[in-house]
PDB file of N, CA and C in Angstrom:
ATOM      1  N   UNK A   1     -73.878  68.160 176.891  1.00  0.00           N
ATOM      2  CA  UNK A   1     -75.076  68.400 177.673  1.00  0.00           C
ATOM      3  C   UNK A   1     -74.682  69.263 178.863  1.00  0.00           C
ATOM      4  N   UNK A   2     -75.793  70.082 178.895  1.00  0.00           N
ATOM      5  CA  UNK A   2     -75.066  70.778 180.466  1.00  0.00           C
ATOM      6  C   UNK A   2     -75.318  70.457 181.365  1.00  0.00           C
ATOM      7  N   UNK A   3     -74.218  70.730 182.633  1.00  0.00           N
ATOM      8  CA  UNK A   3     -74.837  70.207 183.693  1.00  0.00           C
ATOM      9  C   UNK A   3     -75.884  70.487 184.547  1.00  0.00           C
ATOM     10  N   UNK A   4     -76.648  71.507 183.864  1.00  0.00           N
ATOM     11  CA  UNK A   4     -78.501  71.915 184.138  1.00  0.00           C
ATOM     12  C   UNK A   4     -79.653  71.088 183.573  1.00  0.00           C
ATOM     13  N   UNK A   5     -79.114  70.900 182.754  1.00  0.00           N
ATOM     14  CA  UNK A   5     -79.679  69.820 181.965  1.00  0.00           C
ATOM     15  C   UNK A   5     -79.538  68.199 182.518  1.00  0.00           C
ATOM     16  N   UNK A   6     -78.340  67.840 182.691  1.00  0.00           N
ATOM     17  CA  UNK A   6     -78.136  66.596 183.222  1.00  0.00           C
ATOM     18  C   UNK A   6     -79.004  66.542 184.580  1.00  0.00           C
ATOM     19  N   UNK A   7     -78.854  67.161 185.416  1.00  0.00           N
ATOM     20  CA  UNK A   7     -79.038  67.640 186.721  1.00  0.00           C
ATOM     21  C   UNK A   7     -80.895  67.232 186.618  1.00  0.00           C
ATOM     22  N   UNK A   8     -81.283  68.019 185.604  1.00  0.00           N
ATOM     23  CA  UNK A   8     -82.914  67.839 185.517  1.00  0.00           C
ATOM     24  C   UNK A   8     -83.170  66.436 184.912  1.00  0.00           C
ATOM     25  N   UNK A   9     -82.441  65.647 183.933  1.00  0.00           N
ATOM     26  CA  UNK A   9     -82.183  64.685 183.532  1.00  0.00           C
ATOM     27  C   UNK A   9     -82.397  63.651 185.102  1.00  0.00           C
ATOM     28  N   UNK A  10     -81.399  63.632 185.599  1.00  0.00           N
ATOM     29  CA  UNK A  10     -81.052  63.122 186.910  1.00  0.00           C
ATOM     30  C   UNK A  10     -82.343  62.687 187.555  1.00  0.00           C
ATOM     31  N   UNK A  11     -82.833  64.006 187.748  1.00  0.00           N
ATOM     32  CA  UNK A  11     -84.228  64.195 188.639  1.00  0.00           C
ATOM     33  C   UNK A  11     -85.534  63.621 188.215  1.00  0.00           C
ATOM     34  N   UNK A  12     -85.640  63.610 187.108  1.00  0.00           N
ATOM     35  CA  UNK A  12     -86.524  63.344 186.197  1.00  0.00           C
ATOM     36  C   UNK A  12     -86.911  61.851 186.359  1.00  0.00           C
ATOM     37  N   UNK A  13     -85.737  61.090 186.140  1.00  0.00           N
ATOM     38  CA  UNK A  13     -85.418  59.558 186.329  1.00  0.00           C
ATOM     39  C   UNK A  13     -85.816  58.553 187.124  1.00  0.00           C
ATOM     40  N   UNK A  14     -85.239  59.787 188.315  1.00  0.00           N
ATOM     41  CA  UNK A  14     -84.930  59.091 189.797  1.00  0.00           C
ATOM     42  C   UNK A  14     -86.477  59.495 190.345  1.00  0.00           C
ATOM     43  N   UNK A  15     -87.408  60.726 189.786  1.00  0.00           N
ATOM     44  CA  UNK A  15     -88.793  60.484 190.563  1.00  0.00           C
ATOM     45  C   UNK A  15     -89.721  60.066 189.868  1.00  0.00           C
ATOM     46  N   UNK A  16     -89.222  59.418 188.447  1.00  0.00           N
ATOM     47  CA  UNK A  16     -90.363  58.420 187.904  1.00  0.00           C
ATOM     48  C   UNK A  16     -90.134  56.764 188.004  1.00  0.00           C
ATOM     49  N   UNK A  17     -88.911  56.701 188.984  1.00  0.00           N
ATOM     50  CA  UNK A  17     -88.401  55.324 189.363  1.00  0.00           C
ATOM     51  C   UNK A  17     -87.694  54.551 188.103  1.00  0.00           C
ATOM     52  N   UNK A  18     -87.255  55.427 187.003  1.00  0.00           N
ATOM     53  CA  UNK A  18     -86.467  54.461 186.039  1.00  0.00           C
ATOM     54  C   UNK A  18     -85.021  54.356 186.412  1.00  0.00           C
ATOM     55  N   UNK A  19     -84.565  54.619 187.367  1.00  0.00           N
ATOM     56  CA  UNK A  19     -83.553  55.333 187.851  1.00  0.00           C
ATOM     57  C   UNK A  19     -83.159  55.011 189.858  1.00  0.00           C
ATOM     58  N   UNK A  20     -81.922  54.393 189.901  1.00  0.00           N
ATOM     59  CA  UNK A  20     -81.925  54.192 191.403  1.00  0.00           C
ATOM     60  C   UNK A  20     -80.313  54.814 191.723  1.00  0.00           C
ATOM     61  N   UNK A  21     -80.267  55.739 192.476  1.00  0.00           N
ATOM     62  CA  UNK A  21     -79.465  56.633 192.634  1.00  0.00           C
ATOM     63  C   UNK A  21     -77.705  55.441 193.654  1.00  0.00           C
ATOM     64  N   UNK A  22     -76.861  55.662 192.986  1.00  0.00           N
ATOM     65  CA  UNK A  22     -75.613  54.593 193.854  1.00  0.00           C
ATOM     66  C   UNK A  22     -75.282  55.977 194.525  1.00  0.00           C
ATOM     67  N   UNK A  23     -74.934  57.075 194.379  1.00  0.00           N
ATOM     68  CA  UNK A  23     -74.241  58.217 195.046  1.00  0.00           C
ATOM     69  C   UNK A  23     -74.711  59.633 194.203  1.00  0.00           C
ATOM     70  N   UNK A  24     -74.077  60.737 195.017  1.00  0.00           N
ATOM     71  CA  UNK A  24     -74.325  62.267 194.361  1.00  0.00           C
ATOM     72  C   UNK A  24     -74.267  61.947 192.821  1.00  0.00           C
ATOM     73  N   UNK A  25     -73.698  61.852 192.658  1.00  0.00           N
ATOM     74  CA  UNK A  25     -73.156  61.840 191.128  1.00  0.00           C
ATOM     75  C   UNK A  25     -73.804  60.744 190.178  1.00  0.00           C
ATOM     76  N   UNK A  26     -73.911  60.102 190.780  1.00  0.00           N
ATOM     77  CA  UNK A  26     -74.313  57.868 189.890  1.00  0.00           C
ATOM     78  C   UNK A  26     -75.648  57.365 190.770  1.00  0.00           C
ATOM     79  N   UNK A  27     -76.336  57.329 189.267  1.00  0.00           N
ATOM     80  CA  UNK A  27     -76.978  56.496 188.785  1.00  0.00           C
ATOM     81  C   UNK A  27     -77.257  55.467 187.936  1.00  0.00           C
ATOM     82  N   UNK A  28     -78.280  53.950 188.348  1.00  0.00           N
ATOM     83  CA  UNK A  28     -78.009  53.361 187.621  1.00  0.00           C
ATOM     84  C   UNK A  28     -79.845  53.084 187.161  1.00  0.00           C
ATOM     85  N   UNK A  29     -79.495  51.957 186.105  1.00  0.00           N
ATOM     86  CA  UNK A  29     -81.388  51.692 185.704  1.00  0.00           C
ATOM     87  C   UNK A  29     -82.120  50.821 186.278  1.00  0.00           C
ATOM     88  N   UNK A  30     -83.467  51.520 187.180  1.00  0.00           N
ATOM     89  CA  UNK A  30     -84.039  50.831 187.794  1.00  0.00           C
ATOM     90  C   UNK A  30     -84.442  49.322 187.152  1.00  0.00           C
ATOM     91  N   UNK A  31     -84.420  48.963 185.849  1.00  0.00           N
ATOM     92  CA  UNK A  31     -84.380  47.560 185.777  1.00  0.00           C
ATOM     93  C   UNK A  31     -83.434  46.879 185.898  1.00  0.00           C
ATOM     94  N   UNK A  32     -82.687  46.748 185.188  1.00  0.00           N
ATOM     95  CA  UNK A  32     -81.053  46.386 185.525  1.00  0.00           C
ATOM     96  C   UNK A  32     -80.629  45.848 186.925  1.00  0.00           C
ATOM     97  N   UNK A  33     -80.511  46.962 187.723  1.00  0.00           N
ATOM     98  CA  UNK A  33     -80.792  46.549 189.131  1.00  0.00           C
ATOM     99  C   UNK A  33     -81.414  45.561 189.964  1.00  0.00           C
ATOM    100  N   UNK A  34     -83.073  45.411 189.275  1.00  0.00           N
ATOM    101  CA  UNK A  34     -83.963  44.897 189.579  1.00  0.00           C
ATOM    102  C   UNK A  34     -83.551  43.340 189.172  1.00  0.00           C
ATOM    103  N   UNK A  35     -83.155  43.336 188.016  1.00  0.00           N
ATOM    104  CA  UNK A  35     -82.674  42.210 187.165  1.00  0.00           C
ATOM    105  C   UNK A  35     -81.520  41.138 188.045  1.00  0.00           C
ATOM    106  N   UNK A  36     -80.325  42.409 188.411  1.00  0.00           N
ATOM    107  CA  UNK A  36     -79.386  41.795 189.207  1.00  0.00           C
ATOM    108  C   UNK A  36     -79.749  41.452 190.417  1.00  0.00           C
ATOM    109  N   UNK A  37     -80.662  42.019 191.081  1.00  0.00           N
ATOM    110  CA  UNK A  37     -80.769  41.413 192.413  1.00  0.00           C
ATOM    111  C   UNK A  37     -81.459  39.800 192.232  1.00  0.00           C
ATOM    112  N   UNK A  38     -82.520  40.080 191.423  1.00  0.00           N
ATOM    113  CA  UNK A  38     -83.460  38.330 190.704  1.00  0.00           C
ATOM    114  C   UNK A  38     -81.663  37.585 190.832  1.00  0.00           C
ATOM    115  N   UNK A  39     -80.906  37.810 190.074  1.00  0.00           N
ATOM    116  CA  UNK A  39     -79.990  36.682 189.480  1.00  0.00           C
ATOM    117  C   UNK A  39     -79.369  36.433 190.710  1.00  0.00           C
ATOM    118  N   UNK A  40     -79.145  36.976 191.201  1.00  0.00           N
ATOM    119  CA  UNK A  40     -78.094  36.976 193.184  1.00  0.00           C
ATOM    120  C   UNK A  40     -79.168  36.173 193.945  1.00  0.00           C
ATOM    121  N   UNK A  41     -80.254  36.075 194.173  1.00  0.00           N
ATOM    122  CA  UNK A  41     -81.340  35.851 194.738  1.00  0.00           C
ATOM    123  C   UNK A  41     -81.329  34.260 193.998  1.00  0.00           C
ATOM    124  N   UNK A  42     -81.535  33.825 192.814  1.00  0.00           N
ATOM    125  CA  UNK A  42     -81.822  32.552 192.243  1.00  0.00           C
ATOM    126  C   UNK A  42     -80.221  31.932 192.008  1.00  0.00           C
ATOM    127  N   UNK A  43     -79.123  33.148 192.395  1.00  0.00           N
ATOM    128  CA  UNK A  43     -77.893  31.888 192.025  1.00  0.00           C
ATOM    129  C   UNK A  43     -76.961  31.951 193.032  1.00  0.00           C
ATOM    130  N   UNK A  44     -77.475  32.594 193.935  1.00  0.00           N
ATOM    131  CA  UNK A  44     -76.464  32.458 195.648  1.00  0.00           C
ATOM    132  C   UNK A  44     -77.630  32.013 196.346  1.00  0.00           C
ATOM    133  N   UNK A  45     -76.571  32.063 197.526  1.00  0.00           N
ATOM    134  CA  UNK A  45     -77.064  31.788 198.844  1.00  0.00           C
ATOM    135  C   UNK A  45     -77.642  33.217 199.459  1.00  0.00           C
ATOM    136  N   UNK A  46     -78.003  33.174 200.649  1.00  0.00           N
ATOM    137  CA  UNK A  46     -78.442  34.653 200.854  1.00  0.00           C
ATOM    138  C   UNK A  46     -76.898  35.158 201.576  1.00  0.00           C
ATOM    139  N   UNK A  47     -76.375  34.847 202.407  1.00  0.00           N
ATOM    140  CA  UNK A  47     -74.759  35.503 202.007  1.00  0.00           C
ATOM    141  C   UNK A  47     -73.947  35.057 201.147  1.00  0.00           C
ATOM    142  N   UNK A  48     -73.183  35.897 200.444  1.00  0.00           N
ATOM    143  CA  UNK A  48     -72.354  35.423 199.008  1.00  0.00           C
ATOM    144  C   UNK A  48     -70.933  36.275 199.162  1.00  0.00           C
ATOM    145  N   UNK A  49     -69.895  35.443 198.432  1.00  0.00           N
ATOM    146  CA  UNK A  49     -68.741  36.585 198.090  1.00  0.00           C
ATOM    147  C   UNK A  49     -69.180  37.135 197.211  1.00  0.00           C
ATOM    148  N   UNK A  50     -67.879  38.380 196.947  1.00  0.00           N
ATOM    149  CA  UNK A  50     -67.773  38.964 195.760  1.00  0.00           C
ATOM    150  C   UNK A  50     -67.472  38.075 194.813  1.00  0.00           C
ATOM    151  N   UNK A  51     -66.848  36.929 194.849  1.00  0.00           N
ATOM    152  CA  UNK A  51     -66.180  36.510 193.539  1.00  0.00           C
ATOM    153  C   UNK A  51     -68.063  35.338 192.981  1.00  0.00           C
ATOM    154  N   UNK A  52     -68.435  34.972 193.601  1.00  0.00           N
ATOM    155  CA  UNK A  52     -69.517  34.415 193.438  1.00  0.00           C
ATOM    156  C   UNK A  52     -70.425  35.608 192.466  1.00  0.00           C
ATOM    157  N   UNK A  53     -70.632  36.706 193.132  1.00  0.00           N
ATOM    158  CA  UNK A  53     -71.545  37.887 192.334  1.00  0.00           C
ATOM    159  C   UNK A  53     -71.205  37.796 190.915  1.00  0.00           C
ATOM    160  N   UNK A  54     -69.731  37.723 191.022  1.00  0.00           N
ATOM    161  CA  UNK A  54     -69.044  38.437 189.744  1.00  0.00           C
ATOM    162  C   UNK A  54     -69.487  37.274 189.042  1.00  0.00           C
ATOM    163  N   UNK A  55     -69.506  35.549 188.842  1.00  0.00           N
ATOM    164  CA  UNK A  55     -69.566  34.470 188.361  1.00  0.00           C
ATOM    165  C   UNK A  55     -71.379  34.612 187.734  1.00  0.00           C
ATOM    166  N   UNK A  56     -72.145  34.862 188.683  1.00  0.00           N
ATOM    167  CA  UNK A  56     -73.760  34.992 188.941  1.00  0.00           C
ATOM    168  C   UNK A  56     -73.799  36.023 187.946  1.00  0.00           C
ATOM    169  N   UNK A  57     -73.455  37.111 187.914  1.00  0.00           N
ATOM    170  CA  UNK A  57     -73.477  38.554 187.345  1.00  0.00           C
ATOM    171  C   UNK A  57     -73.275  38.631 185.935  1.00  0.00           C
ATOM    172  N   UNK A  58     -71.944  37.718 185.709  1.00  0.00           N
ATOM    173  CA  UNK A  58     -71.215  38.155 184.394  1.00  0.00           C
ATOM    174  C   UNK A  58     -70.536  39.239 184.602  1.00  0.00           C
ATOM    175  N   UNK A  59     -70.025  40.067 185.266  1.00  0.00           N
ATOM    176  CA  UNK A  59     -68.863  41.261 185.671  1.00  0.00           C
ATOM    177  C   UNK A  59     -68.057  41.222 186.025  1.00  0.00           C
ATOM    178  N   UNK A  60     -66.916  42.116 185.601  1.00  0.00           N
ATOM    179  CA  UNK A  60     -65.890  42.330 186.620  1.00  0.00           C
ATOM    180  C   UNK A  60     -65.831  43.066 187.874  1.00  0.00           C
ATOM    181  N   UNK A  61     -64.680  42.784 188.565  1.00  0.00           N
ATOM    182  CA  UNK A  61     -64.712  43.628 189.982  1.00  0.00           C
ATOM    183  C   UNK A  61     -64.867  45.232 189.575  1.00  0.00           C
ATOM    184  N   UNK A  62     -64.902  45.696 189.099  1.00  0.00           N
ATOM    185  CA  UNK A  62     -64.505  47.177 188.244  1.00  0.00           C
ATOM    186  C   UNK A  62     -66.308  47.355 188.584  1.00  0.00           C
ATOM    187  N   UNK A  63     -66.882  46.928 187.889  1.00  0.00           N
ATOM    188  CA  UNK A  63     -68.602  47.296 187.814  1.00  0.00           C
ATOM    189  C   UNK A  63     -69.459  46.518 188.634  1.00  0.00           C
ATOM    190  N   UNK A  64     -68.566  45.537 189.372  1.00  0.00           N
ATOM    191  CA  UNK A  64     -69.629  45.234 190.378  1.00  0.00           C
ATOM    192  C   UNK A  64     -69.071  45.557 191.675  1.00  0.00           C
ATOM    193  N   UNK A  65     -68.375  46.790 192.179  1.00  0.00           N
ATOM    194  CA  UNK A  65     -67.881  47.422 193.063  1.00  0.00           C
ATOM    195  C   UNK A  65     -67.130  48.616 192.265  1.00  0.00           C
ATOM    196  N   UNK A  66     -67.857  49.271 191.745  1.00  0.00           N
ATOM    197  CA  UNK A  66     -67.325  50.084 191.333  1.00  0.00           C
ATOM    198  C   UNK A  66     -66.754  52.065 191.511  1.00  0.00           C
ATOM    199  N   UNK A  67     -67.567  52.142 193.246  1.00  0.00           N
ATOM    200  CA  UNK A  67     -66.711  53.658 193.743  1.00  0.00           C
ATOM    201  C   UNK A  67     -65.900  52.891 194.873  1.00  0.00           C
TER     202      UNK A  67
END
C-alpha cells in the first residue's frame, strides 16, 4: 500500500471516529479502546498500576505501553 494511500486511509478513520490516533504514525480502533477503558473502569480502582491493567486487560507490557 502506499504511503498516499495509507495516509488517506489514516484520515479517513480518524474523521469518521473509527479510529483514535496514539501518535504521528499509530492508530488504534475506536472500539477497542472504548472497550478497554469499560474493563479498567469496572475492574480497577480509579488509580491503578500497570501490572493491574495488564491482569484487567489480558496484555502484555509490550501492548499495553507500547511507544
Amino acid at each position: 500500500m502506499s504511503d498516499d494511500l495509507m495516509k488517506e486511509l489514516r484520515q479517513y478513520l480518524l474523521e469518521n471516529g473509527k479510529a483514535v490516533p496514539m501518535d504521528d504514525k499509530h492508530i488504534w480502533d475506536q472500539e477497542a479502546v472504548s472497550e478497554a477503558k469499560r474493563k479498567l473502569r469496572d475492574g480497577t480502582n480509579e488509580v491503578f498500576t500497570l501490572q493491574e491493567a495488564k491482569e484487567v486487560l489480558g496484555v502484555t507490557r509490550k501492548y499495553l505501553v507500547p511507544f
